[in-house]
PDB file of N, CA and C in Angstrom:
ATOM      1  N   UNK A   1       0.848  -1.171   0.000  1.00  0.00           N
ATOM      2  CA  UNK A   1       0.000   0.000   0.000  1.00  0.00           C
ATOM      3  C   UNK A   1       0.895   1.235   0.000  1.00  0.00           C
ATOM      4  N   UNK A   2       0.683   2.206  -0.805  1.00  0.00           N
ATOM      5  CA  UNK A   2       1.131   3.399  -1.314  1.00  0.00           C
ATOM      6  C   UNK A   2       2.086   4.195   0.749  1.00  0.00           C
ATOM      7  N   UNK A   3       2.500   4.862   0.674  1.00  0.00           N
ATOM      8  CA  UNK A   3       3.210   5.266   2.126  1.00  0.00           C
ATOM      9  C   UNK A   3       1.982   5.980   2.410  1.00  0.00           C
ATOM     10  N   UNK A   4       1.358   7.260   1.426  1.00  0.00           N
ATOM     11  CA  UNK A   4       0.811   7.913   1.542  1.00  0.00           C
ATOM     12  C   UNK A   4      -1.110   7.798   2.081  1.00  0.00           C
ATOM     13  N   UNK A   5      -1.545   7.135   1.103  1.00  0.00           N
ATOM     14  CA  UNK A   5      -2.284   6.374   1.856  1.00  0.00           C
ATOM     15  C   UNK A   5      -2.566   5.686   3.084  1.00  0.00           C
ATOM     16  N   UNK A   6      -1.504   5.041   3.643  1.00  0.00           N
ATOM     17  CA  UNK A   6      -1.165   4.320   4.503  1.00  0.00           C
ATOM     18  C   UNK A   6      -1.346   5.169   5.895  1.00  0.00           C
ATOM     19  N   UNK A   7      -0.401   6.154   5.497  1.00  0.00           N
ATOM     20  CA  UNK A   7      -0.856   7.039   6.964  1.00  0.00           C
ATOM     21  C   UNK A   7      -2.010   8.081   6.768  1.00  0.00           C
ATOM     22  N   UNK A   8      -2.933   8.216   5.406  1.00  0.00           N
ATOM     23  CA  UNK A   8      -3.978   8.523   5.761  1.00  0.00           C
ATOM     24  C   UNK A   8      -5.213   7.775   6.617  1.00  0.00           C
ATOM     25  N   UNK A   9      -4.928   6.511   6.360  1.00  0.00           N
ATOM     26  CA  UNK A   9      -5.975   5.631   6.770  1.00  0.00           C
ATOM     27  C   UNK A   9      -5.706   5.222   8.570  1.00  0.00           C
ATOM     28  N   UNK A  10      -4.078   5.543   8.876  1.00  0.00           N
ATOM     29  CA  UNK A  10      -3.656   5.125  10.212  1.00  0.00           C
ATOM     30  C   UNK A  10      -4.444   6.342  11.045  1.00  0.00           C
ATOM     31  N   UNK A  11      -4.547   7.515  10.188  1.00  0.00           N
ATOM     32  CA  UNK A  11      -5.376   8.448  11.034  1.00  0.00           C
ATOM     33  C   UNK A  11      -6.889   8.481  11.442  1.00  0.00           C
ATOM     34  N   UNK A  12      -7.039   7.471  10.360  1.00  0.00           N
ATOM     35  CA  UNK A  12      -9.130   7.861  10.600  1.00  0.00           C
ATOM     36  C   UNK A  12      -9.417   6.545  11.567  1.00  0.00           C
ATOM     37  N   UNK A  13      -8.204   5.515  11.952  1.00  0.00           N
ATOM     38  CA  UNK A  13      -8.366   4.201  13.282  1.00  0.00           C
ATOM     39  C   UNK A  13      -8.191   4.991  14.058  1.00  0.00           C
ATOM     40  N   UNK A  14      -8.841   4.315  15.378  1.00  0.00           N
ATOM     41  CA  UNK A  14      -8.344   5.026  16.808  1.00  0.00           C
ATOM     42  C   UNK A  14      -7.397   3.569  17.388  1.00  0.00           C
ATOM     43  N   UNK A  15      -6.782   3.472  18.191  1.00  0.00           N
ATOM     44  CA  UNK A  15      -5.875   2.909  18.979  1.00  0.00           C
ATOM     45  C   UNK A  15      -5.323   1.584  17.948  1.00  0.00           C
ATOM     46  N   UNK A  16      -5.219   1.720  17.080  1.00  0.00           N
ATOM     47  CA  UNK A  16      -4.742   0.820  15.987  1.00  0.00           C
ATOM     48  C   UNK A  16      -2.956   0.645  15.924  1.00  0.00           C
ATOM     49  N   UNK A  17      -2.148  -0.144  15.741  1.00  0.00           N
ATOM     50  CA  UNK A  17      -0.715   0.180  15.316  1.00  0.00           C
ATOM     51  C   UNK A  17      -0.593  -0.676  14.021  1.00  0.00           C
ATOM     52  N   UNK A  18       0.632  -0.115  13.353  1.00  0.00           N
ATOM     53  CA  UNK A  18       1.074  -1.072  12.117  1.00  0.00           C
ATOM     54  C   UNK A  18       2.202  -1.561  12.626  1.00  0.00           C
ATOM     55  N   UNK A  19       2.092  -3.358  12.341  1.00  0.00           N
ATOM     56  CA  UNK A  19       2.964  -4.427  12.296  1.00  0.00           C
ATOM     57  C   UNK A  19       3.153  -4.993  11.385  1.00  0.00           C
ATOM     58  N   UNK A  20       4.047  -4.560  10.608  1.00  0.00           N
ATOM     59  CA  UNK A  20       4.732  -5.610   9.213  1.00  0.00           C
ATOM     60  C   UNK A  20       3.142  -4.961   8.293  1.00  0.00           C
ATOM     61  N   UNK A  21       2.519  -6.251   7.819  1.00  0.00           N
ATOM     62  CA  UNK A  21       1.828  -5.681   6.937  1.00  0.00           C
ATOM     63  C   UNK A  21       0.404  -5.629   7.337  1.00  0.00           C
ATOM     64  N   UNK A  22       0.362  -5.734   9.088  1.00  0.00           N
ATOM     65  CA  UNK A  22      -0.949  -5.855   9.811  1.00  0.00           C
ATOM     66  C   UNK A  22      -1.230  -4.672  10.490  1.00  0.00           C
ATOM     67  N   UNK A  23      -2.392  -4.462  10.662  1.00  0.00           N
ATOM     68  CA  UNK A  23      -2.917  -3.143  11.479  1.00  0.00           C
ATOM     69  C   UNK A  23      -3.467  -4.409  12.781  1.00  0.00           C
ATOM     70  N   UNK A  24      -3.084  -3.723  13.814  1.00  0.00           N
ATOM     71  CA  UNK A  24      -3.274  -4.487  15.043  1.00  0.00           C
ATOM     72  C   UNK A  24      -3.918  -3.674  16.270  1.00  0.00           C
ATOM     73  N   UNK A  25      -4.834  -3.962  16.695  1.00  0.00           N
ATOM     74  CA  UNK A  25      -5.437  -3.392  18.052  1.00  0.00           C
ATOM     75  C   UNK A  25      -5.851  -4.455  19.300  1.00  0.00           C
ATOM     76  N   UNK A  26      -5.753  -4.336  20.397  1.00  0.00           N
ATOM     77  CA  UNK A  26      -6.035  -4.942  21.489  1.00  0.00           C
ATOM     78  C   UNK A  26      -6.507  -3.846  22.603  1.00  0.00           C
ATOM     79  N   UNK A  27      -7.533  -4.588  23.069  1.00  0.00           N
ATOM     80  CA  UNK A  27      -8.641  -4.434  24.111  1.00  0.00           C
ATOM     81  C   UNK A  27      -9.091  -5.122  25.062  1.00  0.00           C
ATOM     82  N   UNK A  28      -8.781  -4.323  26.483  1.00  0.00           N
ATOM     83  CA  UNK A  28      -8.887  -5.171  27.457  1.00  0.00           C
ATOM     84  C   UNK A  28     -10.700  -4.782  28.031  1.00  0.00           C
ATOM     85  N   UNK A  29     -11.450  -5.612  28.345  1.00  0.00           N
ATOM     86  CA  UNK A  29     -12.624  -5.927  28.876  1.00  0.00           C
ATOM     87  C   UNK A  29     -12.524  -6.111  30.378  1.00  0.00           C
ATOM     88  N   UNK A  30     -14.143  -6.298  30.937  1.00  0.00           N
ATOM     89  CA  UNK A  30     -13.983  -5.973  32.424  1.00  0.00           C
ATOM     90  C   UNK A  30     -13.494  -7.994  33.129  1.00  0.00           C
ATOM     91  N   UNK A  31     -14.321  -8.853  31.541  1.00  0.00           N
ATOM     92  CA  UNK A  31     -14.029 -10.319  32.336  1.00  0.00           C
ATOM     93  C   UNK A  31     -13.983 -10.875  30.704  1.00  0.00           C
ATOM     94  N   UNK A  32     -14.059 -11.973  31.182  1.00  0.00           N
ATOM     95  CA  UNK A  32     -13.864 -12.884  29.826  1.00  0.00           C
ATOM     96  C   UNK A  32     -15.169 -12.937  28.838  1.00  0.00           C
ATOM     97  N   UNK A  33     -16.626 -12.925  29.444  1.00  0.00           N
ATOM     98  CA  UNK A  33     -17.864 -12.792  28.859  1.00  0.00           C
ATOM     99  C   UNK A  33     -18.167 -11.427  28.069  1.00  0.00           C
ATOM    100  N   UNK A  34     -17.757 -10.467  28.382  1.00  0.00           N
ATOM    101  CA  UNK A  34     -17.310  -9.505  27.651  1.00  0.00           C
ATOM    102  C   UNK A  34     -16.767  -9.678  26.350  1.00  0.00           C
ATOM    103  N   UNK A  35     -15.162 -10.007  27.098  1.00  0.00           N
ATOM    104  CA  UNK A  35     -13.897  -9.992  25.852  1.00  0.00           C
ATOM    105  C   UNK A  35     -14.828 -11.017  24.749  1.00  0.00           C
ATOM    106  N   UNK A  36     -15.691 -11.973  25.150  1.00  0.00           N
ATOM    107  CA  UNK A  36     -16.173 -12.959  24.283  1.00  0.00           C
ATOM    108  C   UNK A  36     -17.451 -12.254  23.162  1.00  0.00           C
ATOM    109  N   UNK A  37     -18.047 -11.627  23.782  1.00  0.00           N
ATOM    110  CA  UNK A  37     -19.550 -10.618  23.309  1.00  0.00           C
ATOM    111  C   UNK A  37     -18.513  -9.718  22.779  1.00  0.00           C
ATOM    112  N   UNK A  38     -17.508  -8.991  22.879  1.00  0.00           N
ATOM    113  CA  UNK A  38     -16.774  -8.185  21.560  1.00  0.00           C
ATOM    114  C   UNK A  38     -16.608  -9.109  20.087  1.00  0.00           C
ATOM    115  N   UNK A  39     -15.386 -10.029  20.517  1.00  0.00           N
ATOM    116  CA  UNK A  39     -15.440 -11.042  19.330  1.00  0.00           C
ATOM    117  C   UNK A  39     -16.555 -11.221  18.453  1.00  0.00           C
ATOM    118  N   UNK A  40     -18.002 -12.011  19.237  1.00  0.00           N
ATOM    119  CA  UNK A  40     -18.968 -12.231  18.382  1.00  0.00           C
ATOM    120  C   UNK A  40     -19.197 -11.287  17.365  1.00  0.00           C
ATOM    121  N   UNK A  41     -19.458  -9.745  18.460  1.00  0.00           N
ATOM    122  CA  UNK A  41     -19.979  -8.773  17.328  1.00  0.00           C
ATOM    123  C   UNK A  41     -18.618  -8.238  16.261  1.00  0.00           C
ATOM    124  N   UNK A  42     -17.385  -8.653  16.742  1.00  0.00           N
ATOM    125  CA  UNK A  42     -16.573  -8.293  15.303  1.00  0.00           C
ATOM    126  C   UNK A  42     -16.729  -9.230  14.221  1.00  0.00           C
ATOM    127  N   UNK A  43     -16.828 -10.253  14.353  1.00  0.00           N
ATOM    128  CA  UNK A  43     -17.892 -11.626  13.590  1.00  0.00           C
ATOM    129  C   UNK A  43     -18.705 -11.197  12.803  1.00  0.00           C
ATOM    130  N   UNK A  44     -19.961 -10.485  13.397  1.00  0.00           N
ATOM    131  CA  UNK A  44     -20.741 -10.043  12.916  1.00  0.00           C
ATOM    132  C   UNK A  44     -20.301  -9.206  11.627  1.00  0.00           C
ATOM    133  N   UNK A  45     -19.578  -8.361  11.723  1.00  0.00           N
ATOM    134  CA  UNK A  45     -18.667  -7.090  11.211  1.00  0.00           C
ATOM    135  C   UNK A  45     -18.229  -7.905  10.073  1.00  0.00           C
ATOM    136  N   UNK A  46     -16.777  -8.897  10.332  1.00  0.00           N
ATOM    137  CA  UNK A  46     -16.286  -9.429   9.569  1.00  0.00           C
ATOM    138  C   UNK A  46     -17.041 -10.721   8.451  1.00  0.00           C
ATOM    139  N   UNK A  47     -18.109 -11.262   8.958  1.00  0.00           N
ATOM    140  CA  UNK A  47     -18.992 -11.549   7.860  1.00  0.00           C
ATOM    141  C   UNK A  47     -19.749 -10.810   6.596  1.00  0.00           C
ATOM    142  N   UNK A  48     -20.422  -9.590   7.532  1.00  0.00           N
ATOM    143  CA  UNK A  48     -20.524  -8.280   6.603  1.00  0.00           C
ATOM    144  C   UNK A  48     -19.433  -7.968   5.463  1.00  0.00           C
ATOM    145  N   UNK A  49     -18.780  -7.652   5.856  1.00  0.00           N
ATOM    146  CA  UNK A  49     -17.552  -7.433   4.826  1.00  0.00           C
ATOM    147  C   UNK A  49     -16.436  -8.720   4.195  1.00  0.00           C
ATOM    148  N   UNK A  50     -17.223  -9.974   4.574  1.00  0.00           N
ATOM    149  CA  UNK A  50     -16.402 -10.890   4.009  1.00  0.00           C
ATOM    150  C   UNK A  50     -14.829 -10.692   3.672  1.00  0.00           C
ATOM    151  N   UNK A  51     -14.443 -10.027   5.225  1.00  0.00           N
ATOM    152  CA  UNK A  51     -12.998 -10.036   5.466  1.00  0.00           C
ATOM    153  C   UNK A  51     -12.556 -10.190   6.636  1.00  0.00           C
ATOM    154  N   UNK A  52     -11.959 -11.172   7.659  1.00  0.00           N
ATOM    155  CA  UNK A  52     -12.068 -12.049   8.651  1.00  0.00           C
ATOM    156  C   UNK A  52     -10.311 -11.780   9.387  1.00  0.00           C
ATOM    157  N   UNK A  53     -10.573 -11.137  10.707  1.00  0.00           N
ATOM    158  CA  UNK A  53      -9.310 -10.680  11.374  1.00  0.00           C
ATOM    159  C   UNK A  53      -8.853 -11.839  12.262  1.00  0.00           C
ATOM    160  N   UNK A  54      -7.838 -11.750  12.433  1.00  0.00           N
ATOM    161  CA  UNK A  54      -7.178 -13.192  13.219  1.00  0.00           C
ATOM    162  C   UNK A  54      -7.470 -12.684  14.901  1.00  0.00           C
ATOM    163  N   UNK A  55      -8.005 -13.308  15.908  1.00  0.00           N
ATOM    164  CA  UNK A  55      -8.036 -13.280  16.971  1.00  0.00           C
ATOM    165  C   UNK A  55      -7.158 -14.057  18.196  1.00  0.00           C
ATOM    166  N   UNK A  56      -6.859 -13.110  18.588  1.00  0.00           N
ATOM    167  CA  UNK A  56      -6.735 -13.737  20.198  1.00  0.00           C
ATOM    168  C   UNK A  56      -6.951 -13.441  21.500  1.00  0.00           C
ATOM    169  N   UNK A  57      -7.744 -14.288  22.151  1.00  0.00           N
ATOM    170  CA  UNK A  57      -8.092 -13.755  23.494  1.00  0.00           C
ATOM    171  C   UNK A  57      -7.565 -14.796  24.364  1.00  0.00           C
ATOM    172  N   UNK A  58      -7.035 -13.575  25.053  1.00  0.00           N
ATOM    173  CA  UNK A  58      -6.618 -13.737  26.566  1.00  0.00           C
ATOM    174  C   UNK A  58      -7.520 -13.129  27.856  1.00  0.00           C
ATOM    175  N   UNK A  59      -8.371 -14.157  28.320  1.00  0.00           N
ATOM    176  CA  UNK A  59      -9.194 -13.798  29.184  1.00  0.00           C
ATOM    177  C   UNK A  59     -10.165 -12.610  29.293  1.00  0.00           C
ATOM    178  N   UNK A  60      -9.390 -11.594  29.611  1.00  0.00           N
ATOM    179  CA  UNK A  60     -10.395 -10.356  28.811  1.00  0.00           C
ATOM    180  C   UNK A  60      -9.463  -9.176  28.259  1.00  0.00           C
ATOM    181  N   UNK A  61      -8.750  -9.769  27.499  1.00  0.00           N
ATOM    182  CA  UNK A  61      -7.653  -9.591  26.398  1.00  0.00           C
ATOM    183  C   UNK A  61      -8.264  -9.933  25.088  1.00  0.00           C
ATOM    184  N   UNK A  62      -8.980  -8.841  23.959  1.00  0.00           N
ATOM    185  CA  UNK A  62      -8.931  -9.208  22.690  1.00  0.00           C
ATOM    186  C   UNK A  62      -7.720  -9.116  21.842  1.00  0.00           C
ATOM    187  N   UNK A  63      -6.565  -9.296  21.194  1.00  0.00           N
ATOM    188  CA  UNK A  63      -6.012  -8.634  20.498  1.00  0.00           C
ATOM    189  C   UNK A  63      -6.494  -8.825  19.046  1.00  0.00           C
ATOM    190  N   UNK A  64      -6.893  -7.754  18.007  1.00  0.00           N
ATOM    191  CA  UNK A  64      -7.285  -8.387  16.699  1.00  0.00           C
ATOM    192  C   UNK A  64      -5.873  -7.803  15.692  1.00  0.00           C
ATOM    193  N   UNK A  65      -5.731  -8.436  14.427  1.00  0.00           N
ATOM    194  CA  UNK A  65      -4.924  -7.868  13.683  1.00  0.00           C
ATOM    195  C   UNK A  65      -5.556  -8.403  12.301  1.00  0.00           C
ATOM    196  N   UNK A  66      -5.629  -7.524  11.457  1.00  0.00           N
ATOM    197  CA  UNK A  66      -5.980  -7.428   9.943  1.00  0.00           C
ATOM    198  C   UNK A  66      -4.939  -6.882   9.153  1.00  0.00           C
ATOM    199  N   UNK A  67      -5.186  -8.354   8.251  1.00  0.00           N
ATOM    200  CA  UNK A  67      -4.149  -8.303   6.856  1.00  0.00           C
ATOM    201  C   UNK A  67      -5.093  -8.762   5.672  1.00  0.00           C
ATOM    202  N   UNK A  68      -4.619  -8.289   4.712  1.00  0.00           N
ATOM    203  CA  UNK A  68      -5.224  -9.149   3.269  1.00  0.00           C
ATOM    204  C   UNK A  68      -4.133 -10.062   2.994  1.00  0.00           C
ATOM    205  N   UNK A  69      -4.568 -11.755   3.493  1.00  0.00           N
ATOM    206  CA  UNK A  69      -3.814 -12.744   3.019  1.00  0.00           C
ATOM    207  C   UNK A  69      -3.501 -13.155   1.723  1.00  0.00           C
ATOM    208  N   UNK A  70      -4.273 -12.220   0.643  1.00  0.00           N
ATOM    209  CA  UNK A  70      -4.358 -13.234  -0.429  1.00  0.00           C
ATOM    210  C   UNK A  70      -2.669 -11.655  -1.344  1.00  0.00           C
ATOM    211  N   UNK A  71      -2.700 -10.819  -0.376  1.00  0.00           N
ATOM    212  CA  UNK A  71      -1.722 -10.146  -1.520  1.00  0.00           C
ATOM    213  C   UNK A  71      -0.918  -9.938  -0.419  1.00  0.00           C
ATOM    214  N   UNK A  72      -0.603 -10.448   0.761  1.00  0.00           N
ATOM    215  CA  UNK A  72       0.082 -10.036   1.815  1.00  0.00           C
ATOM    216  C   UNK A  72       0.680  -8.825   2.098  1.00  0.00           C
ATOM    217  N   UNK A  73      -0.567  -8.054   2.191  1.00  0.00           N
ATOM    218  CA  UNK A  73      -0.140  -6.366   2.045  1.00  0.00           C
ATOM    219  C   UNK A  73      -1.669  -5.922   2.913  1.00  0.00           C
ATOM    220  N   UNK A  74      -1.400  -4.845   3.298  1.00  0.00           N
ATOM    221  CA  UNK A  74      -2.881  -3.804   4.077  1.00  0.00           C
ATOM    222  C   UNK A  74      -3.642  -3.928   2.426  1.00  0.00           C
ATOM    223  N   UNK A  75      -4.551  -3.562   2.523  1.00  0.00           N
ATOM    224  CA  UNK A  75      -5.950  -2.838   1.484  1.00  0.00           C
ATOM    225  C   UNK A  75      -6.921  -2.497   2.290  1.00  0.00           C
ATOM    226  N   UNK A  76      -7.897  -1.559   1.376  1.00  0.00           N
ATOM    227  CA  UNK A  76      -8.695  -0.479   1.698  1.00  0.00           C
ATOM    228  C   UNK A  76      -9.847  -1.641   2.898  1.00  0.00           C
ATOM    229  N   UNK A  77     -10.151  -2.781   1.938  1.00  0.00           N
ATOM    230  CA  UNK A  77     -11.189  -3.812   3.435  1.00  0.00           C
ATOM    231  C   UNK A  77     -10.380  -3.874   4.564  1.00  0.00           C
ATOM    232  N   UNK A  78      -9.188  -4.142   4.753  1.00  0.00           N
ATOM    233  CA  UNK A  78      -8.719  -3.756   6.178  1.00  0.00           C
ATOM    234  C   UNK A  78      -8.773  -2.552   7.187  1.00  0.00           C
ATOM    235  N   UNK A  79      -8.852  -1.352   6.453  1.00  0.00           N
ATOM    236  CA  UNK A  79      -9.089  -0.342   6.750  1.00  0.00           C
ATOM    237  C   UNK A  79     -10.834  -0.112   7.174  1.00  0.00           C
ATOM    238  N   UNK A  80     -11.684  -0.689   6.053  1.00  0.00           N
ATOM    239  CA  UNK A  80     -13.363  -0.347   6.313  1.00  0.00           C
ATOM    240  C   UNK A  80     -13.548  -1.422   7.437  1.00  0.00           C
ATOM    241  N   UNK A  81     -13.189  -2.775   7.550  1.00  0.00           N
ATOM    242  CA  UNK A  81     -13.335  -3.549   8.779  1.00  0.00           C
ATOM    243  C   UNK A  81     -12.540  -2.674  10.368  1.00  0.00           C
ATOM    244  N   UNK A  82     -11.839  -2.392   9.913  1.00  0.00           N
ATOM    245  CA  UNK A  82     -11.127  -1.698  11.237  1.00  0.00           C
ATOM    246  C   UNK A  82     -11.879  -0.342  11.606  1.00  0.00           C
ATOM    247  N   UNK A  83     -12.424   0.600  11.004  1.00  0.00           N
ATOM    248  CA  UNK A  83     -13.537   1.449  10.920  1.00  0.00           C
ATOM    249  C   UNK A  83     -14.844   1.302  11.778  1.00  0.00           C
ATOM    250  N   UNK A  84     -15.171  -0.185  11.152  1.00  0.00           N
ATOM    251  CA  UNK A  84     -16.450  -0.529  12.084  1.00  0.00           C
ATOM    252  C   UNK A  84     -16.344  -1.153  13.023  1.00  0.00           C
ATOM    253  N   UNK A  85     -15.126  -1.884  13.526  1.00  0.00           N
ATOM    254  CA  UNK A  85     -14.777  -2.239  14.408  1.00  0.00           C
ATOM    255  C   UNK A  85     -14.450  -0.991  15.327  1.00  0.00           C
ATOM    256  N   UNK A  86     -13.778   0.140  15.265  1.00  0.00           N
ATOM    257  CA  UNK A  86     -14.173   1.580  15.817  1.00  0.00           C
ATOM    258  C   UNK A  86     -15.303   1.714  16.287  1.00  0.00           C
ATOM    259  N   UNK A  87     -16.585   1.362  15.530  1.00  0.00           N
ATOM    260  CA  UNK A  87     -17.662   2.512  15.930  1.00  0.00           C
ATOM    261  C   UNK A  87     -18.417   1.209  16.867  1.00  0.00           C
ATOM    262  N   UNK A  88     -18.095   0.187  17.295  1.00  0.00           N
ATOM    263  CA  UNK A  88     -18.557  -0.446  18.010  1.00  0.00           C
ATOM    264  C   UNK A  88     -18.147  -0.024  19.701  1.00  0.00           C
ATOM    265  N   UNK A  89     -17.468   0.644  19.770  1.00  0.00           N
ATOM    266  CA  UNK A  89     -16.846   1.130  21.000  1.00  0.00           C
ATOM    267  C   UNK A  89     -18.059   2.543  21.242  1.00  0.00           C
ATOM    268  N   UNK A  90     -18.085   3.234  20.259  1.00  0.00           N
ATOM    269  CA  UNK A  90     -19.244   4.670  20.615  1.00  0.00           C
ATOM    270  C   UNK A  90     -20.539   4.441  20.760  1.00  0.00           C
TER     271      UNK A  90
END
C-alpha cells in the first residue's frame, strides 16, 4: 500500500498500530464474557464485509490484527473492517 495512503488511513483508526503488513489493536474488557460478546460482534462485522481478522483472546484480552492474506499487504477492506470495528466502542 502506497506510504501515503497508509498514513492517511492510520489516522481515521483510533488505537490501531502497524505491524509488518498488519494493522493491530487490542482491548482489554472488564471479564472474559465480555472480551467474548466483543469477538462475536466483530464476527458479525467481519462476515458483513467478508474479510475475517485473526483473533486472540486472553481472558479479557482481545487482540485483533488485519491483513489481506491473499496479496500479503494492508488494502482499503482492512481499513473499512477496522472502521467498524471503531464505531462499536461509541
Amino acid at each position: 500500500m502506497n506510504l501515503n495512503i497508509l498514513n492517511k488511513h492510520m489516522k481515521e483508526i483510533r488505537n490501531w498500530s502497524l505491524e509488518g503488513s498488519s494493522i493491530v489493536k487490542e482491548q482489554s474488557f472488564a471479564n472474559f464474557k465480555e472480551a467474548l460478546e466483543f469477538v462475536n460482534k466483530v464476527g458479525e462485522i467481519a462476515e458483513k464485509h467478508r474479510h475475517h481478522p485473526d483473533f486472540v483472546i486472553s481472558y479479557n484480552v482481545v487482540k485483533l490484527s488485519l491483513t489481506t492474506h491473499s496479496v500479503h499487504d494492508l488494502t482499503e477492506k482492512d481499513f473499512d473492517v477496522a472502521r467498524d470495528i471503531d464505531n462499536l466502542s461509541k
